[in-house]
C-alpha atoms as a PDB file:
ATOM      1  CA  UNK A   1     227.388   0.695 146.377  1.00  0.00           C
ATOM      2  CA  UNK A   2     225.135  -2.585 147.032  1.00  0.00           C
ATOM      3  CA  UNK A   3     223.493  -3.323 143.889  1.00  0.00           C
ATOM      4  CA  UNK A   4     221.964  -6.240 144.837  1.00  0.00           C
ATOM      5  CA  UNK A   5     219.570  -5.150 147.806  1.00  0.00           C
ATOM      6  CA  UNK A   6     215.457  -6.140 146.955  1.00  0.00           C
ATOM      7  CA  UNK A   7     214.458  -1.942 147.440  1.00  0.00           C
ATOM      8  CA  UNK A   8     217.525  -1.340 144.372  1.00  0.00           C
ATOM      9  CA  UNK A   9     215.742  -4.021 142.106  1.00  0.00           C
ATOM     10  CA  UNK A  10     213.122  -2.331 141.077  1.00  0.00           C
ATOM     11  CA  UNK A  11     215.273   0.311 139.129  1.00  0.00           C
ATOM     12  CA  UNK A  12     217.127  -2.269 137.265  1.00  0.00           C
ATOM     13  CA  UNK A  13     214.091  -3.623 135.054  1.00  0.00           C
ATOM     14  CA  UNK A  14     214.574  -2.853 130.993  1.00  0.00           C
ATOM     15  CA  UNK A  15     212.144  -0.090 129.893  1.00  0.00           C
ATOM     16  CA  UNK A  16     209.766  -2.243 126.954  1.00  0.00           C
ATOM     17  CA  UNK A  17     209.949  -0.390 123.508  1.00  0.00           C
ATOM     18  CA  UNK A  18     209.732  -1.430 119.817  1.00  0.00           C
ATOM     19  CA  UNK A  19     213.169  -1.977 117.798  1.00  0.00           C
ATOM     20  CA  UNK A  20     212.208   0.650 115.385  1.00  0.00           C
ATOM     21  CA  UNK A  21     211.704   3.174 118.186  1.00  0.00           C
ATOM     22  CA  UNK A  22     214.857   1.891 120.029  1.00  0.00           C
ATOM     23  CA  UNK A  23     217.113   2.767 116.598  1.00  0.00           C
ATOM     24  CA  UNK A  24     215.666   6.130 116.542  1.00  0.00           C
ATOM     25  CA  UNK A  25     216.035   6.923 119.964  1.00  0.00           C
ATOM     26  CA  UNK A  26     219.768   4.945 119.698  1.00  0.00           C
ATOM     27  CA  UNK A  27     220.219   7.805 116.747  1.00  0.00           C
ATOM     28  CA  UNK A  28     218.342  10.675 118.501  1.00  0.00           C
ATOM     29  CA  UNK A  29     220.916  10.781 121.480  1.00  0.00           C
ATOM     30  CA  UNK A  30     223.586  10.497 119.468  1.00  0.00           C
ATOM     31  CA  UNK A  31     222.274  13.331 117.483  1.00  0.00           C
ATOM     32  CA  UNK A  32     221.274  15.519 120.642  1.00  0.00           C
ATOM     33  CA  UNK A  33     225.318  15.288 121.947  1.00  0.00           C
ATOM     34  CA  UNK A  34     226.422  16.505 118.779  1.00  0.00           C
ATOM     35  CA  UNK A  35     223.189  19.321 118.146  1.00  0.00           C
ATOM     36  CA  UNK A  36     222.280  19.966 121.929  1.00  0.00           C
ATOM     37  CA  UNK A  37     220.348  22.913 120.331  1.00  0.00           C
ATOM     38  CA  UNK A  38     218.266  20.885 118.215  1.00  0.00           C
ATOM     39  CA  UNK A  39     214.933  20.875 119.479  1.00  0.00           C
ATOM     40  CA  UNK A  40     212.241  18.258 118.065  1.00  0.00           C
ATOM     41  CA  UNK A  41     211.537  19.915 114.689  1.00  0.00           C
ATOM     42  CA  UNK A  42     215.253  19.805 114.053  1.00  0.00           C
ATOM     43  CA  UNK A  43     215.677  16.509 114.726  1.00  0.00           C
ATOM     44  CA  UNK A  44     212.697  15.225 112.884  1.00  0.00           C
ATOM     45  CA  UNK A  45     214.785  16.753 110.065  1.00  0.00           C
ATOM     46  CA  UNK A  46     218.098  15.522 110.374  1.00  0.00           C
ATOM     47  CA  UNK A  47     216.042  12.067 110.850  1.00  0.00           C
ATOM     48  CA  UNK A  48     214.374  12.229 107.958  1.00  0.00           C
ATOM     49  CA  UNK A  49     217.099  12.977 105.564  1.00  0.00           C
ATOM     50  CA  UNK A  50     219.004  10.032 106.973  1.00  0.00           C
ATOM     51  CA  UNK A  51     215.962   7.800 105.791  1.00  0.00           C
ATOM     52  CA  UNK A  52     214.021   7.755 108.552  1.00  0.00           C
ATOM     53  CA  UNK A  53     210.279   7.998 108.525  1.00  0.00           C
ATOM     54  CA  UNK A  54     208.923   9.948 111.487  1.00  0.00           C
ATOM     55  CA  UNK A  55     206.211  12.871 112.481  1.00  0.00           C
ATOM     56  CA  UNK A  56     207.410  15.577 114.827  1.00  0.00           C
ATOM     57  CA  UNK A  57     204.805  14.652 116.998  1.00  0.00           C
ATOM     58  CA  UNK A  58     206.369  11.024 117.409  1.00  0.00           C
ATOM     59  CA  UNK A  59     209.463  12.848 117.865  1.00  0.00           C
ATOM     60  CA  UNK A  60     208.522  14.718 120.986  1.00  0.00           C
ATOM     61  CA  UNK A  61     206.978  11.764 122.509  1.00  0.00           C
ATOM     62  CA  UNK A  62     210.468  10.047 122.306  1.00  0.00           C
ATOM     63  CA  UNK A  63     212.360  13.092 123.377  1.00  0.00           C
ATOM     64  CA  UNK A  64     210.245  13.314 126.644  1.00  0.00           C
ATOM     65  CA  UNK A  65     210.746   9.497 127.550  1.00  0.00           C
ATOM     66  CA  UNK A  66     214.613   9.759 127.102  1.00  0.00           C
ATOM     67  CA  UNK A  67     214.342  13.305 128.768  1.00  0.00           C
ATOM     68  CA  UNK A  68     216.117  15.311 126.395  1.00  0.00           C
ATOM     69  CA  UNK A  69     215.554  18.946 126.118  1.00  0.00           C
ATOM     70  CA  UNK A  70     217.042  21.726 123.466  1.00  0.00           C
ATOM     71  CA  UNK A  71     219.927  23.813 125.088  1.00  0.00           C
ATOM     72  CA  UNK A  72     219.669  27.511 124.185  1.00  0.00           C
ATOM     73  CA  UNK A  73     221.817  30.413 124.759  1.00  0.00           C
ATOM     74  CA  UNK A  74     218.849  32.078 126.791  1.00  0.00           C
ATOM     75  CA  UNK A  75     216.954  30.699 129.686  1.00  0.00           C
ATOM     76  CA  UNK A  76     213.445  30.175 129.313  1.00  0.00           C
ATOM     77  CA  UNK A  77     210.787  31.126 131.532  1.00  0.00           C
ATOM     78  CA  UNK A  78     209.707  28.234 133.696  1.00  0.00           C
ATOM     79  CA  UNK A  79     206.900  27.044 135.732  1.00  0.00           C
ATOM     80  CA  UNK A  80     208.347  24.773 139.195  1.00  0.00           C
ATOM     81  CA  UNK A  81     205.974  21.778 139.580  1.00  0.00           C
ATOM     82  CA  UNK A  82     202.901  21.518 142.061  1.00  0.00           C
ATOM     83  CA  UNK A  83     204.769  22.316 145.398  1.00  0.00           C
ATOM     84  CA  UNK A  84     208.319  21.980 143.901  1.00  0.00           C
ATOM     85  CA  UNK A  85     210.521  25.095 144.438  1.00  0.00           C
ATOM     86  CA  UNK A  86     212.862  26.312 142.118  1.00  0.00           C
ATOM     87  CA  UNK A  87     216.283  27.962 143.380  1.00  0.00           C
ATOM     88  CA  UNK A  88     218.109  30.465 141.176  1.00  0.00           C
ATOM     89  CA  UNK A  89     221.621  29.170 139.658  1.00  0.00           C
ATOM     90  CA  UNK A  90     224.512  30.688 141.899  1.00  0.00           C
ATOM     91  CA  UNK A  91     227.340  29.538 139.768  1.00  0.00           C
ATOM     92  CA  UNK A  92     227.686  32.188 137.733  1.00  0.00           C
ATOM     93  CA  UNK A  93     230.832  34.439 137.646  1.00  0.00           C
ATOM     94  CA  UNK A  94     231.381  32.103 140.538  1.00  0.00           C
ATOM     95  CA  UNK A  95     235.684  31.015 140.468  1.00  0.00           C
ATOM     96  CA  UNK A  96     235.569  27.280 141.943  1.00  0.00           C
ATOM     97  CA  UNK A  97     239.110  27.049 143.349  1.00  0.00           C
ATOM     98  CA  UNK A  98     238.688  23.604 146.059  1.00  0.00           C
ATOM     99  CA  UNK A  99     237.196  20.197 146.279  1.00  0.00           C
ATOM    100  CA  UNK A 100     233.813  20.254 147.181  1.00  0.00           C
ATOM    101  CA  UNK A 101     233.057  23.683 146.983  1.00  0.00           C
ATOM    102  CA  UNK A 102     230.261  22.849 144.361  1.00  0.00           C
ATOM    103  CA  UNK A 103     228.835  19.682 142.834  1.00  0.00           C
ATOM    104  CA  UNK A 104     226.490  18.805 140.152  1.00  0.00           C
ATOM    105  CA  UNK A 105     224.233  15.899 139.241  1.00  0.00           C
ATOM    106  CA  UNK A 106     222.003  15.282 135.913  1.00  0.00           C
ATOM    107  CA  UNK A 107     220.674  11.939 134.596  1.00  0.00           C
ATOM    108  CA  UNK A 108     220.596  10.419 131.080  1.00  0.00           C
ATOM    109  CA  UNK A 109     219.219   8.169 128.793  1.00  0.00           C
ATOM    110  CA  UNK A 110     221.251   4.490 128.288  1.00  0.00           C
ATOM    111  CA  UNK A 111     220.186   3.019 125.232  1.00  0.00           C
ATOM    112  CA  UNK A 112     220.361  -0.974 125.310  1.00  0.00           C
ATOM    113  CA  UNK A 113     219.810  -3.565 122.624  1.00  0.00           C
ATOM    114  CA  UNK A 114     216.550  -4.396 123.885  1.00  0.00           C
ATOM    115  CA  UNK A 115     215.235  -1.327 125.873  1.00  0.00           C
ATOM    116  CA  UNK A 116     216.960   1.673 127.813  1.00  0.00           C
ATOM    117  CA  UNK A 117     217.393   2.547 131.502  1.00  0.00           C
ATOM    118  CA  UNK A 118     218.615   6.438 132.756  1.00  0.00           C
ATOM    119  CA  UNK A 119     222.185   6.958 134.561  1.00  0.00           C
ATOM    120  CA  UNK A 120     222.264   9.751 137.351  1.00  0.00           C
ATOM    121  CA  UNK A 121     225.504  10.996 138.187  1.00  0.00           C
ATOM    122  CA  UNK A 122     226.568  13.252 141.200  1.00  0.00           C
ATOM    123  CA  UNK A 123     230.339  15.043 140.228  1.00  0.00           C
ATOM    124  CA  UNK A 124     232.319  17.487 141.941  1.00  0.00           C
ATOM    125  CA  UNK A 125     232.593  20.403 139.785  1.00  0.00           C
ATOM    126  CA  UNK A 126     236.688  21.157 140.791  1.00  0.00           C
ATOM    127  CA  UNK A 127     238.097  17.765 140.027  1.00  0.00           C
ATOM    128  CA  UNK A 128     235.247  16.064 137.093  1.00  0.00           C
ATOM    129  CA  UNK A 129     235.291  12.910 139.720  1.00  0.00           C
ATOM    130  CA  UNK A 130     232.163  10.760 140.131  1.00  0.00           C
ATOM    131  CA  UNK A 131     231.135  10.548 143.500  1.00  0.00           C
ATOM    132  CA  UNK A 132     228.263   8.026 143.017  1.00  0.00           C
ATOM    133  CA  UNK A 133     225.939   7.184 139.927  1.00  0.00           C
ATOM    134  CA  UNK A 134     223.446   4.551 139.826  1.00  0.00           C
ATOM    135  CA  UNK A 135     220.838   3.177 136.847  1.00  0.00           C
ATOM    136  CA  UNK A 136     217.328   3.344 136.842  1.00  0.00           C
ATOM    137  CA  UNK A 137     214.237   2.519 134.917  1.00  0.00           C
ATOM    138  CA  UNK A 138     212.318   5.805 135.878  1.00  0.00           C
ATOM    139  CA  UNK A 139     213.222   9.539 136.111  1.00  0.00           C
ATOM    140  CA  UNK A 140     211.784   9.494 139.170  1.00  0.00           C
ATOM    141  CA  UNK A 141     213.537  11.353 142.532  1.00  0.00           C
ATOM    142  CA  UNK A 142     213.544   7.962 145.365  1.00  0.00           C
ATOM    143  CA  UNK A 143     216.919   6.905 142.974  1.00  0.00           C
ATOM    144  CA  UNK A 144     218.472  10.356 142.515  1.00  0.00           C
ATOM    145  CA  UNK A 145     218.128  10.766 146.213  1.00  0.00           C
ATOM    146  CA  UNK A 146     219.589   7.333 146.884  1.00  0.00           C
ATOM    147  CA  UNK A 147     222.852   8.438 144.819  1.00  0.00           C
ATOM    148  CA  UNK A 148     223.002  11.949 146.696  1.00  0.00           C
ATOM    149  CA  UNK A 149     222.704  10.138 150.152  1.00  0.00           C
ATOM    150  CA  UNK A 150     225.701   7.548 148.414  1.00  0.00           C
ATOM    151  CA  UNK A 151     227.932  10.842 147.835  1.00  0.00           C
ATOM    152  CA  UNK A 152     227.187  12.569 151.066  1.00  0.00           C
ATOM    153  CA  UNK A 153     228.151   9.424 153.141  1.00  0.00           C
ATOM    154  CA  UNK A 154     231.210   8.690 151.482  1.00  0.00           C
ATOM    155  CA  UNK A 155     232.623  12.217 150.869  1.00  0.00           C
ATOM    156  CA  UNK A 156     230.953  14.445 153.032  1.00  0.00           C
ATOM    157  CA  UNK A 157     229.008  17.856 151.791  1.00  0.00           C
ATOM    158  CA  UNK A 158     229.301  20.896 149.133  1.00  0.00           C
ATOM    159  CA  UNK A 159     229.036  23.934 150.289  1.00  0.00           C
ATOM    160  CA  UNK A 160     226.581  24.304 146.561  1.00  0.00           C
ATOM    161  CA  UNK A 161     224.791  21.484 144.683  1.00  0.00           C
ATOM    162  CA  UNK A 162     223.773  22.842 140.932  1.00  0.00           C
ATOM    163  CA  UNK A 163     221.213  20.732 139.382  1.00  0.00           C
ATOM    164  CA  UNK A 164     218.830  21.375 136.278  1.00  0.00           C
ATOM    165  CA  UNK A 165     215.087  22.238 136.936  1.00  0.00           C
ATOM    166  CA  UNK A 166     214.047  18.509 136.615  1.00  0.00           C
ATOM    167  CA  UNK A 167     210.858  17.517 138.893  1.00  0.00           C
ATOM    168  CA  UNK A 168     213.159  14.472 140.512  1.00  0.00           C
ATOM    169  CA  UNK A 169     215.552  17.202 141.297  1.00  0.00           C
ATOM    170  CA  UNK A 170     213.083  19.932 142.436  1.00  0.00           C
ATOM    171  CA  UNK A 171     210.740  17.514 144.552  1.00  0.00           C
ATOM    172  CA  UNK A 172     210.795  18.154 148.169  1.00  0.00           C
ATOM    173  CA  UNK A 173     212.471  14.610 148.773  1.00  0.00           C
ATOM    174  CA  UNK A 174     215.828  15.408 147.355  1.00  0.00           C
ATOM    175  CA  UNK A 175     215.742  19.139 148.720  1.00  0.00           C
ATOM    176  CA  UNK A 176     215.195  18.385 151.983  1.00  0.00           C
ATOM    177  CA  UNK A 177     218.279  16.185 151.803  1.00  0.00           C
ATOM    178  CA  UNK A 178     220.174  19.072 150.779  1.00  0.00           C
ATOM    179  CA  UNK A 179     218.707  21.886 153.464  1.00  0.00           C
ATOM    180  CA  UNK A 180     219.024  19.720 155.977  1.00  0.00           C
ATOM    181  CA  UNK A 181     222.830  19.202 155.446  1.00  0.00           C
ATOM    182  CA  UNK A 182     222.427  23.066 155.323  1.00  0.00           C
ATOM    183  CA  UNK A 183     223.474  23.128 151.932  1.00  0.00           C
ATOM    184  CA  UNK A 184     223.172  25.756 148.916  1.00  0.00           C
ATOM    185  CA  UNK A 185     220.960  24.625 146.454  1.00  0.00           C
ATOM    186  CA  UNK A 186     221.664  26.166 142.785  1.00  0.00           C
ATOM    187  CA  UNK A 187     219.241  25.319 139.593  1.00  0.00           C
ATOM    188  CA  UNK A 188     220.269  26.059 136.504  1.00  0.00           C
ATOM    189  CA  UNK A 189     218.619  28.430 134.308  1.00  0.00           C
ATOM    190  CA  UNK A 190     215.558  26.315 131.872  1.00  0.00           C
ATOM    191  CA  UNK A 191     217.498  25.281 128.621  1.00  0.00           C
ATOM    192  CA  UNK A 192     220.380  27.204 129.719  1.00  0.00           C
ATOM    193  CA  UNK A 193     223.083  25.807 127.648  1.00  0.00           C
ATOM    194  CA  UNK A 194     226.435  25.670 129.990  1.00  0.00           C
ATOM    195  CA  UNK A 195     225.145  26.070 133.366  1.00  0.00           C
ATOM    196  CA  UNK A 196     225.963  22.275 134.191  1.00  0.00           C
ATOM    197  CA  UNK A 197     229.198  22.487 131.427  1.00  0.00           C
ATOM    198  CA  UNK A 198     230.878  19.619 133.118  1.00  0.00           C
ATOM    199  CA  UNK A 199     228.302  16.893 133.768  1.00  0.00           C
ATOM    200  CA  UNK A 200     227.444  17.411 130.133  1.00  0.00           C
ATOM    201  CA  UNK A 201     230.909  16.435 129.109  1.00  0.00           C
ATOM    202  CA  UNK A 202     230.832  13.576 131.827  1.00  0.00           C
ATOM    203  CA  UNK A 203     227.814  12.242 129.890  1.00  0.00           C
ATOM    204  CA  UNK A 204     229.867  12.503 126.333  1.00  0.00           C
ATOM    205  CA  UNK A 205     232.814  10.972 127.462  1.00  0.00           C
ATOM    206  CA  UNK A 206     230.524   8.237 129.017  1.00  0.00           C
ATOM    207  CA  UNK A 207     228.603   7.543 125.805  1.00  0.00           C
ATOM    208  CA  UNK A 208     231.406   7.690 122.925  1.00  0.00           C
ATOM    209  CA  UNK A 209     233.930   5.857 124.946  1.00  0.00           C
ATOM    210  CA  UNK A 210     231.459   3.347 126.783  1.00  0.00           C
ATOM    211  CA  UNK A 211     227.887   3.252 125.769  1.00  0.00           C
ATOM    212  CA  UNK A 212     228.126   3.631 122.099  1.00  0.00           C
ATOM    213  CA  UNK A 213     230.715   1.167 121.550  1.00  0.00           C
ATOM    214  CA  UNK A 214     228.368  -1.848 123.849  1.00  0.00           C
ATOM    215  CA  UNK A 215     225.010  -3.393 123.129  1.00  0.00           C
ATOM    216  CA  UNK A 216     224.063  -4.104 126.849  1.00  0.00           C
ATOM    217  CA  UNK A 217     222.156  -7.235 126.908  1.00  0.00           C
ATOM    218  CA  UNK A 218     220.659  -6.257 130.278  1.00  0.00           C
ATOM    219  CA  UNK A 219     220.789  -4.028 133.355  1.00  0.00           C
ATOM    220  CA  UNK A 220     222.852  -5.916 135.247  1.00  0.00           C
ATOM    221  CA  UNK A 221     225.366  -6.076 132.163  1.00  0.00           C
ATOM    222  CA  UNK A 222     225.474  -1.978 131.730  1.00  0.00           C
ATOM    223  CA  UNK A 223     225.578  -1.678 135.181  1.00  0.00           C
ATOM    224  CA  UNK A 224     228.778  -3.757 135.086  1.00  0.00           C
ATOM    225  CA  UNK A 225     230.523  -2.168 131.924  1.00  0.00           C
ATOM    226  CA  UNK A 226     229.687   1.733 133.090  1.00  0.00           C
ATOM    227  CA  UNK A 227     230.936   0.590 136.766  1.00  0.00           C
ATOM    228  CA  UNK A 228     234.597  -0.292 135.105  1.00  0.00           C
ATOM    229  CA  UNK A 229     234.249   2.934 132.247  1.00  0.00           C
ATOM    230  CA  UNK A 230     233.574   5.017 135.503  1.00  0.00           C
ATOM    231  CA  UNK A 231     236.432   3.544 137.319  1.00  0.00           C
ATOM    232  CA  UNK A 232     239.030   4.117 134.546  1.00  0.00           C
ATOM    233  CA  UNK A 233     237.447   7.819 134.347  1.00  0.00           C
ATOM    234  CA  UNK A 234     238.130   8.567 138.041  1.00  0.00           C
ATOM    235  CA  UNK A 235     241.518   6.943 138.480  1.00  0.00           C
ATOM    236  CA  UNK A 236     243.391   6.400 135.021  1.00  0.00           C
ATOM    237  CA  UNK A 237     241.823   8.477 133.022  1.00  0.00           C
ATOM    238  CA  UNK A 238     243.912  11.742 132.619  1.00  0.00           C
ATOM    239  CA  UNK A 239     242.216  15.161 131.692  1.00  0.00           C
ATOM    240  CA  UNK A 240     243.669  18.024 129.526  1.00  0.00           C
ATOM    241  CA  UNK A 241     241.686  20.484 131.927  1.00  0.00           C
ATOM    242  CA  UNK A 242     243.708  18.742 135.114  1.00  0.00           C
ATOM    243  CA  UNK A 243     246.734  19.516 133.793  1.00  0.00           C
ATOM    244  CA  UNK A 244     246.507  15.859 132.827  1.00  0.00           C
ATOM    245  CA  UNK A 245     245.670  14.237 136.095  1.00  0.00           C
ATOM    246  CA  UNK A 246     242.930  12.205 136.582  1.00  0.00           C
ATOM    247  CA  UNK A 247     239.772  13.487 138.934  1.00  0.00           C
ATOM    248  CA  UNK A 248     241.063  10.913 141.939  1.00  0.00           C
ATOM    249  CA  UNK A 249     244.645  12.748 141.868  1.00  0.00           C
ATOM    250  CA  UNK A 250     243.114  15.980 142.303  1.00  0.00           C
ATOM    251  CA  UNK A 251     240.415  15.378 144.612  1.00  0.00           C
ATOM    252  CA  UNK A 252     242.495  13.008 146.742  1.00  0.00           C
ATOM    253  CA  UNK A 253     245.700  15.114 146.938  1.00  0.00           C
ATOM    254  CA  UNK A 254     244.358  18.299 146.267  1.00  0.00           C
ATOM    255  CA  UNK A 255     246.327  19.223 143.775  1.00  0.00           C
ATOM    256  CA  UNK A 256     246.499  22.785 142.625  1.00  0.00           C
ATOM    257  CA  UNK A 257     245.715  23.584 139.097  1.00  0.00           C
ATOM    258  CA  UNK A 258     246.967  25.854 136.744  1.00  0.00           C
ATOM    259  CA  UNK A 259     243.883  27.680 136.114  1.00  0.00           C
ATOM    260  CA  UNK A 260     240.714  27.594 138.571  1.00  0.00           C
ATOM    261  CA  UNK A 261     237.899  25.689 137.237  1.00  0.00           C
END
């Protein structure tokens, strides 16, 4: 991916923030991978007992600008933004059996020691490999749609793409990209809690065995550590659920598996 072009630049600038906000959101994430259900009353709780002095309403103001949301068992009724369209989630009782039959993309919040940028991922839902990811400052959809046109160029199309019910994901810009590759477009379900299962374990394995362990001093220096973490996790990383191969084996060879995803 070029990295270094003038129109990427602008999505590599830290996000400002105080350092007591930055330990609570630091805590908050952590929190949300281990209590995905927690919504902000919860975790103005589980903050507070661990010393932390915080109002709920302080608490939802972070939880928007990291863009976390509770996960519940049942969707919620939802509302599609001003001309966005949502698309209903075709992935259930679906068996995924073959590269590219579906993929999946979601962003999330970076913490770094002196702000926090977002990292949106695009995987294929078969083999858990990373077809393209890139950081940004916003949640906005120009650099989600620069990391779908990334995947489609280097690996072709899905015949679905499953995304949440995000605006940079529901805006006409990154639809469009998808209809006019004549491709499915599947949303999951408001707070749904498994509907993008894998991507949500991509962003675990990302944060306890990358993120969590670093204090990035900058963009550029996250950018470089997740660009090796995601390399080990598509080539040498093996998974239990590929009969311990790693995504590149699969995808690559087409290996079958044991079990369809």
């Amino acid at each position: 991916m070029n990295w270094g072009s003038a129109a990427a630049a602008s999505y590599y600038l830290p996000q400002p923030v105080s350092v007591e906000d930055l330990k609570l959101m630091r805590r908050m994430d952590e929190l949300h991978l281990d209590y995905p259900f927690a919504g902000s009353r919860m975790l103005q709780k589980f903050l507070k007992r661990e010393g932390f002095e915080i109002g709920r309403l302080h608490v939802r103001t972070l939880m928007k600008r990291m863009g976390l949301t509770a996960l519940y068992r049942k969707p919620r009724t939802t509302k599609p933004g001003d001309g966005h369209k949502i698309y209903p989630y075709l992935l259930r009782d679906l068996t995924v059996t073959r590269v590219n039959q579906v993929w999946a993309t979601d962003l999330t919040y970076i913490p770094m020691a002196r702000g926090f940028c977002y990292l949106i991922a695009i995987i294929d839902w078969f083999t858990r490999k990373v077809l393209s990811w890139k950081l940004s400052i916003t949640m906005d959809a120009a650099p989600c749609v620069e990391v779908l046109e990334e995947a489609l160029s280097r690996y072709g199309k899905p015949e679905i793409f499953n995304s949440d019910q995000g605006s940079q994901f529901t805006s006409h810009d990154f639809t469009k990209v998808l209809l006019d590759h004549k491709i499915q477009i599947s949303m999951d379900g408001k707070g749904a809690w498994r509907d993008n299962v894998f991507i949500e374990r991509l962003w675990r394995s990302v944060k306890y065995e990358e993120v969590y362990l670093k204090a990035y001093d900058s963009v550029a220096g996250a950018r470089a550590s997740i660009g090796k973490y995601i390399d080990f996790y598509n080539h040498k990383r093996p998974h239990s659920s590929l009969d311990d191969k790693t995504p590149d084996e699969v995808y690559f060879n087409k290996i079958a598996l044991p079990e369809a995803a």
